[in-house]
Each structure stands twice: as structure tokens, then as C-alpha cells.
PDB file of N, CA and C in Angstrom:
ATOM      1  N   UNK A   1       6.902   1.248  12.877  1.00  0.00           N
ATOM      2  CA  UNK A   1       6.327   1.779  11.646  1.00  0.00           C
ATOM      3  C   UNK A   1       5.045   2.540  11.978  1.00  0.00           C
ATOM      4  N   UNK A   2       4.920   3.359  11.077  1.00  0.00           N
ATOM      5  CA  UNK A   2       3.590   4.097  11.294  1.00  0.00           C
ATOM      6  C   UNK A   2       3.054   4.904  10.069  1.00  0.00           C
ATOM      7  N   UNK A   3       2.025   5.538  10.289  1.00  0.00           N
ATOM      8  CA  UNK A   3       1.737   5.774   8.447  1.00  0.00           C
ATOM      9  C   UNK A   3       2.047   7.313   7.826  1.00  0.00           C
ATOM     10  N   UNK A   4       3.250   7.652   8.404  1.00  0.00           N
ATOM     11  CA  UNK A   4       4.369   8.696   8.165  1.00  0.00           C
ATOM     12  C   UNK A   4       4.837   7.713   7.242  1.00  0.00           C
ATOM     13  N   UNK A   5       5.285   6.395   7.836  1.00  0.00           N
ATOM     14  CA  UNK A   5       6.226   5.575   7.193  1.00  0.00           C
ATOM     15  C   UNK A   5       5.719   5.409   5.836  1.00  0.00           C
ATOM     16  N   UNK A   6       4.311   4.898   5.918  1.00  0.00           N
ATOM     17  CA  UNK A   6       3.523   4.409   4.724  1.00  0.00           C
ATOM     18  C   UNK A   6       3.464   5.335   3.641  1.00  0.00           C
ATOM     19  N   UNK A   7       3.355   6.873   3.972  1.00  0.00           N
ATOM     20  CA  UNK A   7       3.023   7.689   3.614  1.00  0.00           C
ATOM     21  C   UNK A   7       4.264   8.103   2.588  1.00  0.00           C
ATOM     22  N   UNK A   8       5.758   8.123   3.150  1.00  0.00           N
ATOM     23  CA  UNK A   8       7.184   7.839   2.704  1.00  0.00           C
ATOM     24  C   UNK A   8       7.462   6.969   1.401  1.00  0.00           C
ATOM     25  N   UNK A   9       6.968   5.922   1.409  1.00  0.00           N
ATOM     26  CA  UNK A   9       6.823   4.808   1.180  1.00  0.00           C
ATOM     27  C   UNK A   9       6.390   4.701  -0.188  1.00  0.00           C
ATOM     28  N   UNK A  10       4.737   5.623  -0.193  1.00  0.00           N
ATOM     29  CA  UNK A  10       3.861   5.388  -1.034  1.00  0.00           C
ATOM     30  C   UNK A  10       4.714   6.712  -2.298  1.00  0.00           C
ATOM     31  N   UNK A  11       4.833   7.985  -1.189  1.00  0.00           N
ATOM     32  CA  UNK A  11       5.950   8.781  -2.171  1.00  0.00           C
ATOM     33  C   UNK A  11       6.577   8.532  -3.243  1.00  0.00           C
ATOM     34  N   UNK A  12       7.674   7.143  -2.702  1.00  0.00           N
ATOM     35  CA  UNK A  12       8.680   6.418  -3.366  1.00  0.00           C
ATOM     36  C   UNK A  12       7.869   5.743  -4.293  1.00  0.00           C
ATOM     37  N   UNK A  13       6.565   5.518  -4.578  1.00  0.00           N
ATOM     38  CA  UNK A  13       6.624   4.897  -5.995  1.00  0.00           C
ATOM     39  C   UNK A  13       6.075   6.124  -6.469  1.00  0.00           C
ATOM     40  N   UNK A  14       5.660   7.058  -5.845  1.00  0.00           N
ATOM     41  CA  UNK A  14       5.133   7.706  -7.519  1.00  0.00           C
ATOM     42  C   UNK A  14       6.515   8.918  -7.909  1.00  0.00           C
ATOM     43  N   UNK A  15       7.620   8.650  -7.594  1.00  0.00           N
ATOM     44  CA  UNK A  15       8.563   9.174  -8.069  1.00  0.00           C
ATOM     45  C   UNK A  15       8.720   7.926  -9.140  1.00  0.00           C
ATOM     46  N   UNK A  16       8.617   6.574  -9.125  1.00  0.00           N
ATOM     47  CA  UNK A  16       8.921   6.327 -10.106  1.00  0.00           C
ATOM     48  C   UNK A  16       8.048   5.997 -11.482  1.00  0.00           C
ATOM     49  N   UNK A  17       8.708   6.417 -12.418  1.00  0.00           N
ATOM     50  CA  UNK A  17       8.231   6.760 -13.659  1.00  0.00           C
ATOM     51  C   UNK A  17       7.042   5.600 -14.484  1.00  0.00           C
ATOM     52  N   UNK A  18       7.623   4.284 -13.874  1.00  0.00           N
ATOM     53  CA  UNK A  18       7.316   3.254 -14.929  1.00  0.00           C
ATOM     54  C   UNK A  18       5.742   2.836 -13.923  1.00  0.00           C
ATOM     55  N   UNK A  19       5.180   3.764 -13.552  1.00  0.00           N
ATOM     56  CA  UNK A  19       3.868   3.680 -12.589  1.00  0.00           C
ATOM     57  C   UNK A  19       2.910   4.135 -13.686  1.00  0.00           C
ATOM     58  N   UNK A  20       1.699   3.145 -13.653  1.00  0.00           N
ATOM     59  CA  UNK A  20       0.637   4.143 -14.976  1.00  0.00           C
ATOM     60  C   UNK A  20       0.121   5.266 -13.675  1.00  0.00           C
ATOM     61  N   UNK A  21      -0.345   5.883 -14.726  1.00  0.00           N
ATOM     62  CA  UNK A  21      -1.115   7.182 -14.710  1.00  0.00           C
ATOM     63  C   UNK A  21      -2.155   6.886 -13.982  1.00  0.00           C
ATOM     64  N   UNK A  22      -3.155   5.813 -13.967  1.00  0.00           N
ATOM     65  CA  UNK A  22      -4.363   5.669 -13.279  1.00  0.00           C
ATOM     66  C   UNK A  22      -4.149   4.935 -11.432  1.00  0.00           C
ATOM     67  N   UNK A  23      -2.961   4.587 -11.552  1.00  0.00           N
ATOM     68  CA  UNK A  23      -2.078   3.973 -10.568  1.00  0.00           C
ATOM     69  C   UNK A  23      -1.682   4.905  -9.700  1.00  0.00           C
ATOM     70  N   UNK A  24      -1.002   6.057 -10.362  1.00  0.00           N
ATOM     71  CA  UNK A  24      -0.554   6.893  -9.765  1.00  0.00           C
ATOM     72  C   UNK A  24      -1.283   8.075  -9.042  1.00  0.00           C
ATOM     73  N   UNK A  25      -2.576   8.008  -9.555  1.00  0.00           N
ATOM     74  CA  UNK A  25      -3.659   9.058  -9.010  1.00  0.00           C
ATOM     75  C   UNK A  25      -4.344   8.199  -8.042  1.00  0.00           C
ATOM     76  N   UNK A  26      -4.043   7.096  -7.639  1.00  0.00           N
ATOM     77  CA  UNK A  26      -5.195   6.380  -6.780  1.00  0.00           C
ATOM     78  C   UNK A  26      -4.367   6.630  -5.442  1.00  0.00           C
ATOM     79  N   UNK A  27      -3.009   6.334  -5.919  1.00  0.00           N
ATOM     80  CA  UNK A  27      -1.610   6.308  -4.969  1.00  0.00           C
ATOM     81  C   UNK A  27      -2.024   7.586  -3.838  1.00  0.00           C
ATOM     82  N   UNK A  28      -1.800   8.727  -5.076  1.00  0.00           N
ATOM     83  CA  UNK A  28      -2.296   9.699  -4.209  1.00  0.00           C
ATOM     84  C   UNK A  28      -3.809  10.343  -3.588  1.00  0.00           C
ATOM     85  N   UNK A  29      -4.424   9.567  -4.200  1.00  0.00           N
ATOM     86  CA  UNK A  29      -5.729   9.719  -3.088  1.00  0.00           C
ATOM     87  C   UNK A  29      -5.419   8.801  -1.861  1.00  0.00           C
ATOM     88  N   UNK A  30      -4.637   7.730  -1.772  1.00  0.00           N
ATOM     89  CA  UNK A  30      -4.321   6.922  -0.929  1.00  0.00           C
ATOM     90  C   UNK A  30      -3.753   8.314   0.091  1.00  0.00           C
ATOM     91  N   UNK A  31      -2.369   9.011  -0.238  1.00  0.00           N
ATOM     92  CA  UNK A  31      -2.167   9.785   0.858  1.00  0.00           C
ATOM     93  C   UNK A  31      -2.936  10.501   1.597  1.00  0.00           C
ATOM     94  N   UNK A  32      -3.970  10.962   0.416  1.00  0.00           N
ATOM     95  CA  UNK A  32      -5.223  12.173   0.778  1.00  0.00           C
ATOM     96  C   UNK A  32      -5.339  11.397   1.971  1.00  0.00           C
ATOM     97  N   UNK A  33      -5.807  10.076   1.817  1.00  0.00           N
ATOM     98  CA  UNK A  33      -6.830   9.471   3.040  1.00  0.00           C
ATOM     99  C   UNK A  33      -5.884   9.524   4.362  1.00  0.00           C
ATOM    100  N   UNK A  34      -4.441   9.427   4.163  1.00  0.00           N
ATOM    101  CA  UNK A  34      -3.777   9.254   5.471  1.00  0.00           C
ATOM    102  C   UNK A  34      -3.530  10.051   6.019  1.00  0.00           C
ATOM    103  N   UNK A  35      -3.509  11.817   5.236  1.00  0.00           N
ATOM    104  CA  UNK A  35      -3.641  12.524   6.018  1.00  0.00           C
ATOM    105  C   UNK A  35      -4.326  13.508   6.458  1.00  0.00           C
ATOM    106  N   UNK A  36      -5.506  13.136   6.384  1.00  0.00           N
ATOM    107  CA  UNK A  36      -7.084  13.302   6.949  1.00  0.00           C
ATOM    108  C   UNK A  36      -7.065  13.199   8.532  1.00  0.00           C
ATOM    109  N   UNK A  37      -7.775  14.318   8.895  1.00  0.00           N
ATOM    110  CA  UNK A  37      -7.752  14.133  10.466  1.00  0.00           C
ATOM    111  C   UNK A  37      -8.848  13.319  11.144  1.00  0.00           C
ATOM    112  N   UNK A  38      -8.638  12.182  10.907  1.00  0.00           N
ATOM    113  CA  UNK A  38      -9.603  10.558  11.328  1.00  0.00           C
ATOM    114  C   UNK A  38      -8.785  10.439  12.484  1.00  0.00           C
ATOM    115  N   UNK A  39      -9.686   9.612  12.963  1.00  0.00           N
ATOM    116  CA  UNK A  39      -9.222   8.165  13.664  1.00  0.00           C
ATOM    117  C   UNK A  39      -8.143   7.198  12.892  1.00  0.00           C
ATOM    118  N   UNK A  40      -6.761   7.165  13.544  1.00  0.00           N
ATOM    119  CA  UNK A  40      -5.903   6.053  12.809  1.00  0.00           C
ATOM    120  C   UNK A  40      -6.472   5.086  12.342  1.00  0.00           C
ATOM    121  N   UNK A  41      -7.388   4.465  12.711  1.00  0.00           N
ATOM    122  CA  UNK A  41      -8.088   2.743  12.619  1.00  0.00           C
ATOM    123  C   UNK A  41      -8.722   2.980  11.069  1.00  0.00           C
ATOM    124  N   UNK A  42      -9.643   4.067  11.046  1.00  0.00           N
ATOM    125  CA  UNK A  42     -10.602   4.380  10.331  1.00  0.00           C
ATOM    126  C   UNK A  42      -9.734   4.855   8.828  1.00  0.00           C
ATOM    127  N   UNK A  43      -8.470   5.360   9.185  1.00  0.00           N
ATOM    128  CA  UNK A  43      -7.868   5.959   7.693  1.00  0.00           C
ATOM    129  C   UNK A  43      -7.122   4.645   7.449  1.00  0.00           C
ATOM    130  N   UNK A  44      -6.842   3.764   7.985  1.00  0.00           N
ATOM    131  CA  UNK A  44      -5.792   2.839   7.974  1.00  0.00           C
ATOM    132  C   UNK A  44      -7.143   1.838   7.055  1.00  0.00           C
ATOM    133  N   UNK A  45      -7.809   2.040   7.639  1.00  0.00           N
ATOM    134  CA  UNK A  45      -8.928   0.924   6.767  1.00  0.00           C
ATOM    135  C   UNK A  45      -9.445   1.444   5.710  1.00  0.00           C
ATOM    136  N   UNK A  46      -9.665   2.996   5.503  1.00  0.00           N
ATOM    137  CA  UNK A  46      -9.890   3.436   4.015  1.00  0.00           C
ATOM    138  C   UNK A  46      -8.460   3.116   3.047  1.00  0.00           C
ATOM    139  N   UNK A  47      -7.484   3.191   3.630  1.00  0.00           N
ATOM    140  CA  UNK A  47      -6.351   3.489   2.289  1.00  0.00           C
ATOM    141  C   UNK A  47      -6.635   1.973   2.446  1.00  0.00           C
ATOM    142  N   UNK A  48      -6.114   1.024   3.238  1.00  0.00           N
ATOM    143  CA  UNK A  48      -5.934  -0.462   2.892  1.00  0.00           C
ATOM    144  C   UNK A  48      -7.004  -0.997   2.070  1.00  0.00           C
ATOM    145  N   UNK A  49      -8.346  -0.759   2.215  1.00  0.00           N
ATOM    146  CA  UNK A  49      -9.426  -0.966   1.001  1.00  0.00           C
ATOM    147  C   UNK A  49      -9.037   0.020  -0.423  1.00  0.00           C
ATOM    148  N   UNK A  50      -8.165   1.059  -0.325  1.00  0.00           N
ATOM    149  CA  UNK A  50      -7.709   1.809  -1.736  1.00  0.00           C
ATOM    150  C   UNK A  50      -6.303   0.945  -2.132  1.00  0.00           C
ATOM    151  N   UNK A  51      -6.085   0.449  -1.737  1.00  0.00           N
ATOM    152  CA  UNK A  51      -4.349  -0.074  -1.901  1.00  0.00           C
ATOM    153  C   UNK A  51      -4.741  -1.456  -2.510  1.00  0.00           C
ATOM    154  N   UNK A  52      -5.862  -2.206  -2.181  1.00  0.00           N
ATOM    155  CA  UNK A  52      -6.066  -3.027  -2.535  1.00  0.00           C
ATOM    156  C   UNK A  52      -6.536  -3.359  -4.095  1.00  0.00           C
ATOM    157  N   UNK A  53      -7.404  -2.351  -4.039  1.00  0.00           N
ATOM    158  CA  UNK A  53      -8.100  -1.703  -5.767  1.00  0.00           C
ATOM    159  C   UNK A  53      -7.286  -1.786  -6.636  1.00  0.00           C
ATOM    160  N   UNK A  54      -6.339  -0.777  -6.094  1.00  0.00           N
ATOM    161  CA  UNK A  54      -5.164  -0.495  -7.110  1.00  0.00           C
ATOM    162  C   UNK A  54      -3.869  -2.009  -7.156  1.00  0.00           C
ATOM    163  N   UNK A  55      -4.070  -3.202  -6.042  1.00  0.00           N
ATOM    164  CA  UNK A  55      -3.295  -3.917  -6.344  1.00  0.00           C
ATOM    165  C   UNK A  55      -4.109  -5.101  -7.428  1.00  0.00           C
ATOM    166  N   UNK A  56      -5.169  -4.911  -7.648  1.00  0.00           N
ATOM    167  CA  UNK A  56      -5.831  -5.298  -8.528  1.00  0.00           C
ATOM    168  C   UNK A  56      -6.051  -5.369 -10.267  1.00  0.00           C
ATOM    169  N   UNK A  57      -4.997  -3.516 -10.547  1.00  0.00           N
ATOM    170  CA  UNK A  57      -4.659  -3.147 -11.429  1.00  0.00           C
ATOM    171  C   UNK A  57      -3.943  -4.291 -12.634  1.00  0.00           C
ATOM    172  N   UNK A  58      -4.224  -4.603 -13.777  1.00  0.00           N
ATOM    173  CA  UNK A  58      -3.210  -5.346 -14.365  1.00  0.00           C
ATOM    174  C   UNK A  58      -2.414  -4.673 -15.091  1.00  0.00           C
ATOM    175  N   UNK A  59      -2.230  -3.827 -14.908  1.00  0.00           N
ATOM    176  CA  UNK A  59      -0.943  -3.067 -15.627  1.00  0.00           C
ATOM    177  C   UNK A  59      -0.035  -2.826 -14.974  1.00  0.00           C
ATOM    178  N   UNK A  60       0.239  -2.822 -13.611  1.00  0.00           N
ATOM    179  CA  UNK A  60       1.000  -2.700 -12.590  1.00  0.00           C
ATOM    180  C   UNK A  60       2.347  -4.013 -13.158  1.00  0.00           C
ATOM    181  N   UNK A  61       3.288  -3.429 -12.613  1.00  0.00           N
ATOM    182  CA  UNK A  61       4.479  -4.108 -12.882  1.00  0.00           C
ATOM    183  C   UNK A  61       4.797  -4.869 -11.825  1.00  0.00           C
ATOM    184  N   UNK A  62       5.372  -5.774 -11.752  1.00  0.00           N
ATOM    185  CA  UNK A  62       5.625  -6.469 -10.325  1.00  0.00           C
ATOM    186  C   UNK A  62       6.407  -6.102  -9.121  1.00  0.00           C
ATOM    187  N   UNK A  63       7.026  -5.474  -9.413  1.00  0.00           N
ATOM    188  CA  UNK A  63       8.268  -4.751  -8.716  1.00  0.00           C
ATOM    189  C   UNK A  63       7.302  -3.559  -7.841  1.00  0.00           C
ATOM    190  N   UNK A  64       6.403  -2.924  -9.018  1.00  0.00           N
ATOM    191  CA  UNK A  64       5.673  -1.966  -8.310  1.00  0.00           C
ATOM    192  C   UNK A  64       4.420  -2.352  -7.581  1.00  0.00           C
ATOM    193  N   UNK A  65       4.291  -3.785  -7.844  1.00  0.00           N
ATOM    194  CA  UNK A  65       3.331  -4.528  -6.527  1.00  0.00           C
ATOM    195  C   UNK A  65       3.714  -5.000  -5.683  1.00  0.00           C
ATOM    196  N   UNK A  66       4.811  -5.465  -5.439  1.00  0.00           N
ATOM    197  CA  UNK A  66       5.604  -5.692  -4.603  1.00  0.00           C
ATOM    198  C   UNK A  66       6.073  -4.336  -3.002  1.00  0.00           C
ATOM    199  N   UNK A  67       6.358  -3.102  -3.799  1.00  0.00           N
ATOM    200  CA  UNK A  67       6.191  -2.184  -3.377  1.00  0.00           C
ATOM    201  C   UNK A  67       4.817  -1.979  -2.663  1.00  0.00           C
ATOM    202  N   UNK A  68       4.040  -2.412  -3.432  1.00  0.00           N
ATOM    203  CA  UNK A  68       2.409  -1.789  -2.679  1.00  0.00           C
ATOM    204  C   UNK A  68       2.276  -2.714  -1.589  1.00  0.00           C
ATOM    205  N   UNK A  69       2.300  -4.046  -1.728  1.00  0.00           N
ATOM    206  CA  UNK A  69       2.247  -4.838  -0.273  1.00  0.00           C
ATOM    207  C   UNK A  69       3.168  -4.570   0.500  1.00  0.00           C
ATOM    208  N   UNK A  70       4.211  -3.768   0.283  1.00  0.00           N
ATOM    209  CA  UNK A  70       5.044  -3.948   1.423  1.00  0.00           C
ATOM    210  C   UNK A  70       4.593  -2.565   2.268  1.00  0.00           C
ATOM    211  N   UNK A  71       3.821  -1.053   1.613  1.00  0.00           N
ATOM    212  CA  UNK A  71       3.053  -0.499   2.234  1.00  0.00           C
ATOM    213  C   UNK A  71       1.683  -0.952   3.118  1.00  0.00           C
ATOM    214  N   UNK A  72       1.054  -1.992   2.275  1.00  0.00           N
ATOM    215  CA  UNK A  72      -0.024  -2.879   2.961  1.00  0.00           C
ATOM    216  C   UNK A  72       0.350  -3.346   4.276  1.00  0.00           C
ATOM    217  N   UNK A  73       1.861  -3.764   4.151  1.00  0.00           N
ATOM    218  CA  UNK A  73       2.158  -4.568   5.481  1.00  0.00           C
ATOM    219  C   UNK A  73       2.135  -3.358   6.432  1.00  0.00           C
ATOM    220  N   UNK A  74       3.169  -2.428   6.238  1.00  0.00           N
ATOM    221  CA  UNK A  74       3.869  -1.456   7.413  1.00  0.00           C
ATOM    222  C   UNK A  74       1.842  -0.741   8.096  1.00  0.00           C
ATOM    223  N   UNK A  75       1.083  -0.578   7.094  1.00  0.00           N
ATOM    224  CA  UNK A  75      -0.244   0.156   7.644  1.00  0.00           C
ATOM    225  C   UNK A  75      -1.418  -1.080   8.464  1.00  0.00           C
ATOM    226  N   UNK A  76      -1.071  -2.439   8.076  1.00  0.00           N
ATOM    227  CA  UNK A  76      -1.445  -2.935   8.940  1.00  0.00           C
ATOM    228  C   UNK A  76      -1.274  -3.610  10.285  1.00  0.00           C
ATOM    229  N   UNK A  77       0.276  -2.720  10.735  1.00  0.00           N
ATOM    230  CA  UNK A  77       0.886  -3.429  11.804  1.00  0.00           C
ATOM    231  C   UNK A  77       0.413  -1.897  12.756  1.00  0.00           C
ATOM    232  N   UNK A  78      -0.018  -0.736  11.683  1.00  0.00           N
ATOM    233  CA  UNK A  78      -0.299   0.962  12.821  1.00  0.00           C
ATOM    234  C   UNK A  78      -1.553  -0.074  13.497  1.00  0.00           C
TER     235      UNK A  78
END
């Protein structure tokens, strides 16, 4: 895995619909950060501190948190 993968990943939820709006813009600042020309370590630790925010959300559906840790996992094994 690597954060192409994550990046894939994170795609797949904001194709889906039943994502709020404030969810879905964090999502994609999440990509902003991954594909920033950093240091892997350094973007891997900005989105995972953004992924976290947003898993914090209570409007999030479970299915679509479920989804977010399983991006959490694949970016903390880069």
C-alpha cells in the first residue's frame, strides 16, 4: 500500500453521495496534502491529523467511517 492507494481510496468516498458537504471538503484537502511535494513522513502525518478531525465529525455515517479508518490504516503502514 501506499498513498496512491490512500489517495484511490479517499476518491471512493467522495463519489459517494450520502457524505456531508463539510466532510467532503476536508476529504479533499486531505488529498491536497498527499499530493504536495513533502517528505512522505511529513504528508502522511498532516493528512492522518486531517482524517482524524473529520473522523470526529458526528454526522458521518458509519459505513463512511469505517471507510475513513480503513484509509487511516493503509497511510499508516507508508
Amino acid at each position: 500500500m501506499n498513498i496512491k492507494n490512500a489517495i484511490e481510496l479517499i476518491q471512493e468516498m467522495l463519489e459517494d453521495g450520502a457524505v456531508p458537504k463539510n466532510v467532503r471538503a476536508r476529504l479533499e484537502k486531505t488529498i491536497s496534502v498527499l499530493q504536495e511535494k513533502e517528505e512522505n513522513r511529513i504528508k502522511v502525518s498532516r493528512a492522518l491529523h486531517e482524517l482524524e478531525e473529520i473522523s470526529n465529525d458526528t454526522n458521518m455515517q458509519a459505513d463512511t467511517r469505517t471507510q475513513l479508518f480503513n484509509v487511516v490504516s493503509v497511510l499508516e503502514i507508508v
